[in-house]
PDB file of N, CA and C in Angstrom:
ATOM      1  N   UNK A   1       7.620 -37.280  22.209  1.00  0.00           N
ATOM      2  CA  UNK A   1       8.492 -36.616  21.273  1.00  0.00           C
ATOM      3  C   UNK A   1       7.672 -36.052  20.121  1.00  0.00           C
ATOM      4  N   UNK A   2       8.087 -34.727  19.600  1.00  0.00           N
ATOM      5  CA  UNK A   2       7.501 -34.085  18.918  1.00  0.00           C
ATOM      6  C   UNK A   2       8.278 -34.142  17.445  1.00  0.00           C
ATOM      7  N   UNK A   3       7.224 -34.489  16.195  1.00  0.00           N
ATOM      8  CA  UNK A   3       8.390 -34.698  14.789  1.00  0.00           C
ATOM      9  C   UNK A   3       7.483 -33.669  14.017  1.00  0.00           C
ATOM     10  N   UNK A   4       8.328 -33.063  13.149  1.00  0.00           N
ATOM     11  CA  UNK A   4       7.664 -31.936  12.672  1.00  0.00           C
ATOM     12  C   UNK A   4       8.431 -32.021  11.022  1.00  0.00           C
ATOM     13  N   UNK A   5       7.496 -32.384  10.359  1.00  0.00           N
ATOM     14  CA  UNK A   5       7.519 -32.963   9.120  1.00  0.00           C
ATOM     15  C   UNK A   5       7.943 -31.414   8.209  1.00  0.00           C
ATOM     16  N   UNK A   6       8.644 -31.014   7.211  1.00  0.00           N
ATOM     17  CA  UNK A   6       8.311 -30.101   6.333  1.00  0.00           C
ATOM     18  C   UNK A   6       8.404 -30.538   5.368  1.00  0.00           C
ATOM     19  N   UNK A   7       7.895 -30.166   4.233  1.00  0.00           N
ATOM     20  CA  UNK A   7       7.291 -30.746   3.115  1.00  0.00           C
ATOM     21  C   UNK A   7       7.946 -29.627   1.984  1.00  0.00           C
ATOM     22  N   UNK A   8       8.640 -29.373   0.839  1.00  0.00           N
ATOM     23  CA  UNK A   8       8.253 -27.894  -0.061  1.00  0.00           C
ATOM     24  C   UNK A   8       7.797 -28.984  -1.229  1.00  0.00           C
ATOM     25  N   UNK A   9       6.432 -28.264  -1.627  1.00  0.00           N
ATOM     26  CA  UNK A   9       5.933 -28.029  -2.862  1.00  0.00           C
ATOM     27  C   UNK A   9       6.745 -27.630  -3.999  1.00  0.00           C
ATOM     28  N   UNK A  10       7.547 -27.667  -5.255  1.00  0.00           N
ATOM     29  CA  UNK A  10       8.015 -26.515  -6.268  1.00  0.00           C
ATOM     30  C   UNK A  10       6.759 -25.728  -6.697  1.00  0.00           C
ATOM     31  N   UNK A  11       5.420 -26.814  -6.824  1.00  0.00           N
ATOM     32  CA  UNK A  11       4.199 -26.189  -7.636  1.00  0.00           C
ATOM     33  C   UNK A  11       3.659 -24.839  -6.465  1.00  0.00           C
ATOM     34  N   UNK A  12       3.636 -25.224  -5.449  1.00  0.00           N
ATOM     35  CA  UNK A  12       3.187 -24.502  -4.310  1.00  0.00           C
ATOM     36  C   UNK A  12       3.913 -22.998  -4.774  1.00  0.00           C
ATOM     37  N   UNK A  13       5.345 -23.311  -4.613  1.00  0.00           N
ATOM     38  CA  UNK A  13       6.334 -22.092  -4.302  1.00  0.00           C
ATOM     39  C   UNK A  13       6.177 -21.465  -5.690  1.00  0.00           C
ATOM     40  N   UNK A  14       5.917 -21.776  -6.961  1.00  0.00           N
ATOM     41  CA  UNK A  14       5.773 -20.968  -7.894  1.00  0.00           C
ATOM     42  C   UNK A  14       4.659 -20.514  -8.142  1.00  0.00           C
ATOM     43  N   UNK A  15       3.755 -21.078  -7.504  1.00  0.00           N
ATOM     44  CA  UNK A  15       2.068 -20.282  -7.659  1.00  0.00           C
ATOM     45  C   UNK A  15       2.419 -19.086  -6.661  1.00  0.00           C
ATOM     46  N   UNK A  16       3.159 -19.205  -5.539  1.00  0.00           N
ATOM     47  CA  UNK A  16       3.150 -17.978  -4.715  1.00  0.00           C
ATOM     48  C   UNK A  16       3.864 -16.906  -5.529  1.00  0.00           C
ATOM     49  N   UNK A  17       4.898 -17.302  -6.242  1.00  0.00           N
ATOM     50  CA  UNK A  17       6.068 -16.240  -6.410  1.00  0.00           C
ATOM     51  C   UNK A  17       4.766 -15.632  -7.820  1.00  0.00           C
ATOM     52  N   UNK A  18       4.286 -16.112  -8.718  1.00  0.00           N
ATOM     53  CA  UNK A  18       3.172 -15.718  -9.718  1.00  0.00           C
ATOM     54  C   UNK A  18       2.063 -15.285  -8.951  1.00  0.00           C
ATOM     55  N   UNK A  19       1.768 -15.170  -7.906  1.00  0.00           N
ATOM     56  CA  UNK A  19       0.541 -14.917  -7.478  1.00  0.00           C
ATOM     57  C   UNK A  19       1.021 -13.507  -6.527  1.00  0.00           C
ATOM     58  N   UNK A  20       2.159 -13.295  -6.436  1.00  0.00           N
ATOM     59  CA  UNK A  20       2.930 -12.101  -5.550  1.00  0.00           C
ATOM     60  C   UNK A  20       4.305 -11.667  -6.440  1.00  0.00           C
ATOM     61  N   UNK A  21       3.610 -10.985  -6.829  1.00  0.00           N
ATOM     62  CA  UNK A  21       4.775 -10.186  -8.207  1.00  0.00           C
ATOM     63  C   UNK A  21       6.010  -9.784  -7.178  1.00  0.00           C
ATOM     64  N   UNK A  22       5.642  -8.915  -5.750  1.00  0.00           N
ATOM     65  CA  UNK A  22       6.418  -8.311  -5.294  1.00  0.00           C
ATOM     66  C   UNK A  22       7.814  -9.519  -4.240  1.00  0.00           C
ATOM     67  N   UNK A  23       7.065 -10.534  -4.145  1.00  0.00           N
ATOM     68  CA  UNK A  23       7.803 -11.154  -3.378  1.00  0.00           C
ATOM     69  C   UNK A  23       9.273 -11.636  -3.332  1.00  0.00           C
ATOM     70  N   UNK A  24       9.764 -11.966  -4.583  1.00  0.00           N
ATOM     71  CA  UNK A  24      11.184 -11.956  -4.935  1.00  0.00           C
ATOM     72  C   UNK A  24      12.243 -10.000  -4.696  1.00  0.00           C
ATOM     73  N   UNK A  25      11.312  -9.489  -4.888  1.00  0.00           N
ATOM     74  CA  UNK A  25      11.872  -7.922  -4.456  1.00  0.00           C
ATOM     75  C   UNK A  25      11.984  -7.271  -3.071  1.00  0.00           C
ATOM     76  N   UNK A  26      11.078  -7.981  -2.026  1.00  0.00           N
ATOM     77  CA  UNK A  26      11.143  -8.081  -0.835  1.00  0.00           C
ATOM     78  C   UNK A  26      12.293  -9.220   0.066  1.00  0.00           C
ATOM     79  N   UNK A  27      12.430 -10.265  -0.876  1.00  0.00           N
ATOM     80  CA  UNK A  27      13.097 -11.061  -0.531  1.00  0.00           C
ATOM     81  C   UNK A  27      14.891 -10.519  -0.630  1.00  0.00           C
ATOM     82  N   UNK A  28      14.701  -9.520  -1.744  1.00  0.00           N
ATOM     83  CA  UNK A  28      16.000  -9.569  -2.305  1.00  0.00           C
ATOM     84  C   UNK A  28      16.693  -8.346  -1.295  1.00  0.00           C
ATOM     85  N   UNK A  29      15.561  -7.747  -0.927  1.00  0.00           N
ATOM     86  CA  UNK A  29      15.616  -6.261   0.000  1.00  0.00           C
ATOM     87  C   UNK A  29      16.053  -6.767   1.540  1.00  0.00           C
ATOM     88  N   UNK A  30      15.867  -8.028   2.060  1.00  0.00           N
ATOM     89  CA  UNK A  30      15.999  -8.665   3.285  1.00  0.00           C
ATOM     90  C   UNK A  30      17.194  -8.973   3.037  1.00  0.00           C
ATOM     91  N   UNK A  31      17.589  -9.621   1.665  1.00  0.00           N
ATOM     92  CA  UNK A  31      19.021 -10.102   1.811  1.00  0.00           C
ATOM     93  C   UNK A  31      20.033  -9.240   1.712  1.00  0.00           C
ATOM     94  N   UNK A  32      20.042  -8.155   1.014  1.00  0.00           N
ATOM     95  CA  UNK A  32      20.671  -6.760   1.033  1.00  0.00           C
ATOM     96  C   UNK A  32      20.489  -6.307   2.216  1.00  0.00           C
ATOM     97  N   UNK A  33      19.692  -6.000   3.066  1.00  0.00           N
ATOM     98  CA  UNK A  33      19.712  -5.577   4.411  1.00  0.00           C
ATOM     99  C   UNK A  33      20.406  -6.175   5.151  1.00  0.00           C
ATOM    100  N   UNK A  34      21.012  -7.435   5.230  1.00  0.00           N
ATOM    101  CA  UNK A  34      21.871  -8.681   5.675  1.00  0.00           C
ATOM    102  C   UNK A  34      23.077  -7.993   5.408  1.00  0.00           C
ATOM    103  N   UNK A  35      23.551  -8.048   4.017  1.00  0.00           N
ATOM    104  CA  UNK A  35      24.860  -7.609   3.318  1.00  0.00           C
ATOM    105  C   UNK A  35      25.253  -6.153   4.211  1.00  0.00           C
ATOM    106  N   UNK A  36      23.853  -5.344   4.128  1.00  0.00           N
ATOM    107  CA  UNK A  36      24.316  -3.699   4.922  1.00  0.00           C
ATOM    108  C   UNK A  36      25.026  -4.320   5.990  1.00  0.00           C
ATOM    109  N   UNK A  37      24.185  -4.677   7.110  1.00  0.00           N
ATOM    110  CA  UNK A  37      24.618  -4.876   8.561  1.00  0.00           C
ATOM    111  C   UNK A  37      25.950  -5.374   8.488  1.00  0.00           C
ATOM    112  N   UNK A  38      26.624  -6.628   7.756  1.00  0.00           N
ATOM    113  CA  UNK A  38      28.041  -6.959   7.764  1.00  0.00           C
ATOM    114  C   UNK A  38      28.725  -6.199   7.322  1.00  0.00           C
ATOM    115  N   UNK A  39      28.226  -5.252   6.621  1.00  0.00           N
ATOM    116  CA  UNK A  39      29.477  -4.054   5.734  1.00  0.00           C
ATOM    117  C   UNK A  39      29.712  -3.210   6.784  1.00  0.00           C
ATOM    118  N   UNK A  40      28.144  -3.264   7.517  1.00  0.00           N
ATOM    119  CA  UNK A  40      28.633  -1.776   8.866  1.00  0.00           C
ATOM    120  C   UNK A  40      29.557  -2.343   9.976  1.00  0.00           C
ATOM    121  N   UNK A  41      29.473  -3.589  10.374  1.00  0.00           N
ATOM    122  CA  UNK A  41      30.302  -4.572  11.312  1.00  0.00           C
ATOM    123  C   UNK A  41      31.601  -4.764  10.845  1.00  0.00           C
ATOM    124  N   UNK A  42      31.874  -4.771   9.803  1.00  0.00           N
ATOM    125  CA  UNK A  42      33.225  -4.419   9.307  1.00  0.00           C
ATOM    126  C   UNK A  42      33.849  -3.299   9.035  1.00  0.00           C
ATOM    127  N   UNK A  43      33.013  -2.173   9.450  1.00  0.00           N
ATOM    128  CA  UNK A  43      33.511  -0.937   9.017  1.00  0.00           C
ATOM    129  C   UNK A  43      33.462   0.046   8.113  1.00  0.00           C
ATOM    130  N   UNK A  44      32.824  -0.498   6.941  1.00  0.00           N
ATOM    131  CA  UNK A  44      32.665  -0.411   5.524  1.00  0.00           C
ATOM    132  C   UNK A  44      31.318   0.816   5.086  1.00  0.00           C
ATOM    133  N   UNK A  45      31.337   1.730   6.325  1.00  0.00           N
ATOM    134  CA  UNK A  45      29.972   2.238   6.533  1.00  0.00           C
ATOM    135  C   UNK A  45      29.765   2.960   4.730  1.00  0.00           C
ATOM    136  N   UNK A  46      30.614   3.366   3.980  1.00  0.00           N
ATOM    137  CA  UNK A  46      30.452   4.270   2.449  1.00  0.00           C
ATOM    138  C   UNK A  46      29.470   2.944   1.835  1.00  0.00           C
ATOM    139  N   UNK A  47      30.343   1.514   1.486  1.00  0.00           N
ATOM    140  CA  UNK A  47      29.350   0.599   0.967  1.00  0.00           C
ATOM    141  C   UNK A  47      27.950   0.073   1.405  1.00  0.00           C
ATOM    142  N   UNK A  48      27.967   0.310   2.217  1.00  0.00           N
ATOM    143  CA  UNK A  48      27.208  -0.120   3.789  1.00  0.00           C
ATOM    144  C   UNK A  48      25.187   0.545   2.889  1.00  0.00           C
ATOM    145  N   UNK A  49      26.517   2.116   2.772  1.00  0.00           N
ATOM    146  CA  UNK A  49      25.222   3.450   2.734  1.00  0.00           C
ATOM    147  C   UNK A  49      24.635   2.888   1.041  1.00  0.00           C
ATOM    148  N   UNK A  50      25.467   2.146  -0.002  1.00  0.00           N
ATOM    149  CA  UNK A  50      25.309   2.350  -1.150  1.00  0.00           C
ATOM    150  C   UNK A  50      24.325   0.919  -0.968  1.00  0.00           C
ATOM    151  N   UNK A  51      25.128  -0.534  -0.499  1.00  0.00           N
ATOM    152  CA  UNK A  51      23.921  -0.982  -0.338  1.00  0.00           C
ATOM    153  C   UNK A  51      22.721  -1.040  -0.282  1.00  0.00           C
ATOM    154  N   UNK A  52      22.495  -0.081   0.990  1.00  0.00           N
ATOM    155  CA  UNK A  52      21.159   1.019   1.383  1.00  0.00           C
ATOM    156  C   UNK A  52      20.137   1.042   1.067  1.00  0.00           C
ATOM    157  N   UNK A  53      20.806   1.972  -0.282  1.00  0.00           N
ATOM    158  CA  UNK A  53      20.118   2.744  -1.382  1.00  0.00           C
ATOM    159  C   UNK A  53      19.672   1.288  -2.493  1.00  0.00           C
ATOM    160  N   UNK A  54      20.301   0.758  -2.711  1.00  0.00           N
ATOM    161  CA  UNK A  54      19.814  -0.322  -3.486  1.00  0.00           C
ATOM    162  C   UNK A  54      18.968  -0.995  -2.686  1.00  0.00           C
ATOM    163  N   UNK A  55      18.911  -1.041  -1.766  1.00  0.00           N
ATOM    164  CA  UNK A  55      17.562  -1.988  -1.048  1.00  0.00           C
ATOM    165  C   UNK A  55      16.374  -1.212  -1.095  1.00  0.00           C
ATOM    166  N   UNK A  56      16.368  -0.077  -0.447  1.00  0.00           N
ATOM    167  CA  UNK A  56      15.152   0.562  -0.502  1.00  0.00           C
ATOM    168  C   UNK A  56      14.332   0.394  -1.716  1.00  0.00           C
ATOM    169  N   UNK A  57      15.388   0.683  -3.183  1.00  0.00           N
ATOM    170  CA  UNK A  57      14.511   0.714  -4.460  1.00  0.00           C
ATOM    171  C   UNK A  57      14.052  -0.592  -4.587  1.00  0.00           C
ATOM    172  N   UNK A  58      14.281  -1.570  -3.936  1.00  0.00           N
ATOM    173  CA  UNK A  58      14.117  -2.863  -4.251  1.00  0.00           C
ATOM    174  C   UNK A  58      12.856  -2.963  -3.439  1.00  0.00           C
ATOM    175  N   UNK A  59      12.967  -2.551  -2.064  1.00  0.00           N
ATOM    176  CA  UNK A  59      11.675  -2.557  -1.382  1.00  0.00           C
ATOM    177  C   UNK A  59      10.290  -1.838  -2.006  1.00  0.00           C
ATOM    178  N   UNK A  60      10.922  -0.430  -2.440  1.00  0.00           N
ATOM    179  CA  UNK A  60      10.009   0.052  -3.157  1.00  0.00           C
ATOM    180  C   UNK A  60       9.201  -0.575  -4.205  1.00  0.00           C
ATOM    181  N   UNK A  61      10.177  -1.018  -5.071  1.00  0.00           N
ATOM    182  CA  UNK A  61       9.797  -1.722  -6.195  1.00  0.00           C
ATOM    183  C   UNK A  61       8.648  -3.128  -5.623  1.00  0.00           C
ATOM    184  N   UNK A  62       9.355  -4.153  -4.773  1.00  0.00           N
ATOM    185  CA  UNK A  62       8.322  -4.926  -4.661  1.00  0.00           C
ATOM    186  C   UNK A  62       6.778  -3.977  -3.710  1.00  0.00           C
ATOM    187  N   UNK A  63       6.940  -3.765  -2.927  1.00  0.00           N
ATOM    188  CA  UNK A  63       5.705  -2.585  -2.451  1.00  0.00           C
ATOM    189  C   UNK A  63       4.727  -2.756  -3.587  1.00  0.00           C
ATOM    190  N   UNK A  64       5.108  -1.865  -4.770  1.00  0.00           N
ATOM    191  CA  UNK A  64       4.341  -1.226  -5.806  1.00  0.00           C
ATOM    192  C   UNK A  64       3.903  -2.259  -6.584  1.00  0.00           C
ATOM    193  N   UNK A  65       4.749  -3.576  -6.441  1.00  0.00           N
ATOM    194  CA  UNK A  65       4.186  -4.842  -7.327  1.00  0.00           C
ATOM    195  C   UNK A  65       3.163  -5.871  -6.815  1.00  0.00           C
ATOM    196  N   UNK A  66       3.345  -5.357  -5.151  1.00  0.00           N
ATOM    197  CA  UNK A  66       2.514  -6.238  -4.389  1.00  0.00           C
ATOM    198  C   UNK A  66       1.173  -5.894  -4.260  1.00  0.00           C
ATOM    199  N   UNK A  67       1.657  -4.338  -4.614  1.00  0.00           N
ATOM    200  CA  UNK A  67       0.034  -3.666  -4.643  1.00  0.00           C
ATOM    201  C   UNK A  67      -0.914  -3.768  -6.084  1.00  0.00           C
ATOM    202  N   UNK A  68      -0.113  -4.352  -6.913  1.00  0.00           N
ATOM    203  CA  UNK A  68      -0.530  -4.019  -8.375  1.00  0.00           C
ATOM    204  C   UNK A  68      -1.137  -5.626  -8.340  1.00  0.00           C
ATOM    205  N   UNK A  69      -0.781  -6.868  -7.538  1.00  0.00           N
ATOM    206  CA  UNK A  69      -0.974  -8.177  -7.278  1.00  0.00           C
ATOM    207  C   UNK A  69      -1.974  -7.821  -6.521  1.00  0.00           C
ATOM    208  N   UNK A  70      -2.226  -7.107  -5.712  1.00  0.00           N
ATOM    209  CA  UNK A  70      -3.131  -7.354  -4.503  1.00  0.00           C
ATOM    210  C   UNK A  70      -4.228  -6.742  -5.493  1.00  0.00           C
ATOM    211  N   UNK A  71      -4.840  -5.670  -5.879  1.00  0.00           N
ATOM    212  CA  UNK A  71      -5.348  -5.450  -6.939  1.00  0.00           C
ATOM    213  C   UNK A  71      -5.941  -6.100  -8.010  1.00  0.00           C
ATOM    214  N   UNK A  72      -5.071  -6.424  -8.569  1.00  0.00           N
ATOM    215  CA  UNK A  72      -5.222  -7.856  -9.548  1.00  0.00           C
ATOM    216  C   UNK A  72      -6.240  -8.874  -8.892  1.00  0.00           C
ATOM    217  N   UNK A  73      -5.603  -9.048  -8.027  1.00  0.00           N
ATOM    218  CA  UNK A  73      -6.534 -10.444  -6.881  1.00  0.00           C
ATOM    219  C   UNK A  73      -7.899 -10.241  -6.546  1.00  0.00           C
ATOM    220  N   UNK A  74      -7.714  -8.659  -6.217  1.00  0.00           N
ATOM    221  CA  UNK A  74      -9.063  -8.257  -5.567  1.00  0.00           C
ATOM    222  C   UNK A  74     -10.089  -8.009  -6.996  1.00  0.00           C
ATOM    223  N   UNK A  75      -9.467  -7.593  -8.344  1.00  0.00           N
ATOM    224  CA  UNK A  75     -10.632  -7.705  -9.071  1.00  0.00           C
ATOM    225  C   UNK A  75     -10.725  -9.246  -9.445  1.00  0.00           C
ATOM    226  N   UNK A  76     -10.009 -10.163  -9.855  1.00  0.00           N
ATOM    227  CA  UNK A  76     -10.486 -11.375 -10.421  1.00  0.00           C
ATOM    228  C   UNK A  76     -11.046 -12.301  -9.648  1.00  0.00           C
ATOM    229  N   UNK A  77     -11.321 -11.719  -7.677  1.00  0.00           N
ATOM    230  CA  UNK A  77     -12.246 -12.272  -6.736  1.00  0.00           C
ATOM    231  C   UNK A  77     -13.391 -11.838  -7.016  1.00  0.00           C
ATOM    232  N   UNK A  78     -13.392 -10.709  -7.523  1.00  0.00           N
ATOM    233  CA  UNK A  78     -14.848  -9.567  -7.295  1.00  0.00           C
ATOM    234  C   UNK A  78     -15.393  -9.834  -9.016  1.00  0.00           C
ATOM    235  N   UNK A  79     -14.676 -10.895  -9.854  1.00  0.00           N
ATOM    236  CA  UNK A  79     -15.823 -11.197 -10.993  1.00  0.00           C
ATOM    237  C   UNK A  79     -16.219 -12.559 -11.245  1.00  0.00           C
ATOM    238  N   UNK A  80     -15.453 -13.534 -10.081  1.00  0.00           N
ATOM    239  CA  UNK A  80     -16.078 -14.792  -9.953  1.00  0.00           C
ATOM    240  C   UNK A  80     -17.317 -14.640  -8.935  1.00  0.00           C
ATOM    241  N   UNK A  81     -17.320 -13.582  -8.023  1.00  0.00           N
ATOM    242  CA  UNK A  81     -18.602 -13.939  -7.007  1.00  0.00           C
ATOM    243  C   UNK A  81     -19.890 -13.200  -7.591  1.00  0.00           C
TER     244      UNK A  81
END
């Protein structure tokens, strides 16, 4: 028999969410993409579309933060070595 332990950190999960600006904006863009699909399954295709539009900027938005993190990362690697 196989036991498969999971563990969450809080310290873990907040060094990630500080260490990935974009990640709460990606997260929020997955869950809005959720909300679309049930609005279109119900019919609701006008809210569906407005949803949409609010996810994308959300995707966008984390994108541009993940890149501004990834950045970040890559210079404060490149002045410890």
């Amino acid at each position: 028999m196989v036991t498969i332990r999971i563990t969450i950190d809080p310290l873990r999960i907040k060094r990630y969410f500080k260490e990935n600006l974009g990640a709460p904006f990606v997260i929020f863009f997955q869950i809005l993409l959720l909300v679309c699909a049930s609005l279109l399954i119900q019919g609701n295709s006008v809210l569906a579309n407005m949803v949409a539009i609010y996810a994308y900027y959300s995707l966008v938005g984390g994108v541009i933060l993940q890149l501004i993190s990834f950045m970040r990362y890559r210079k404060e690697k490149g002045n410890e070595g």
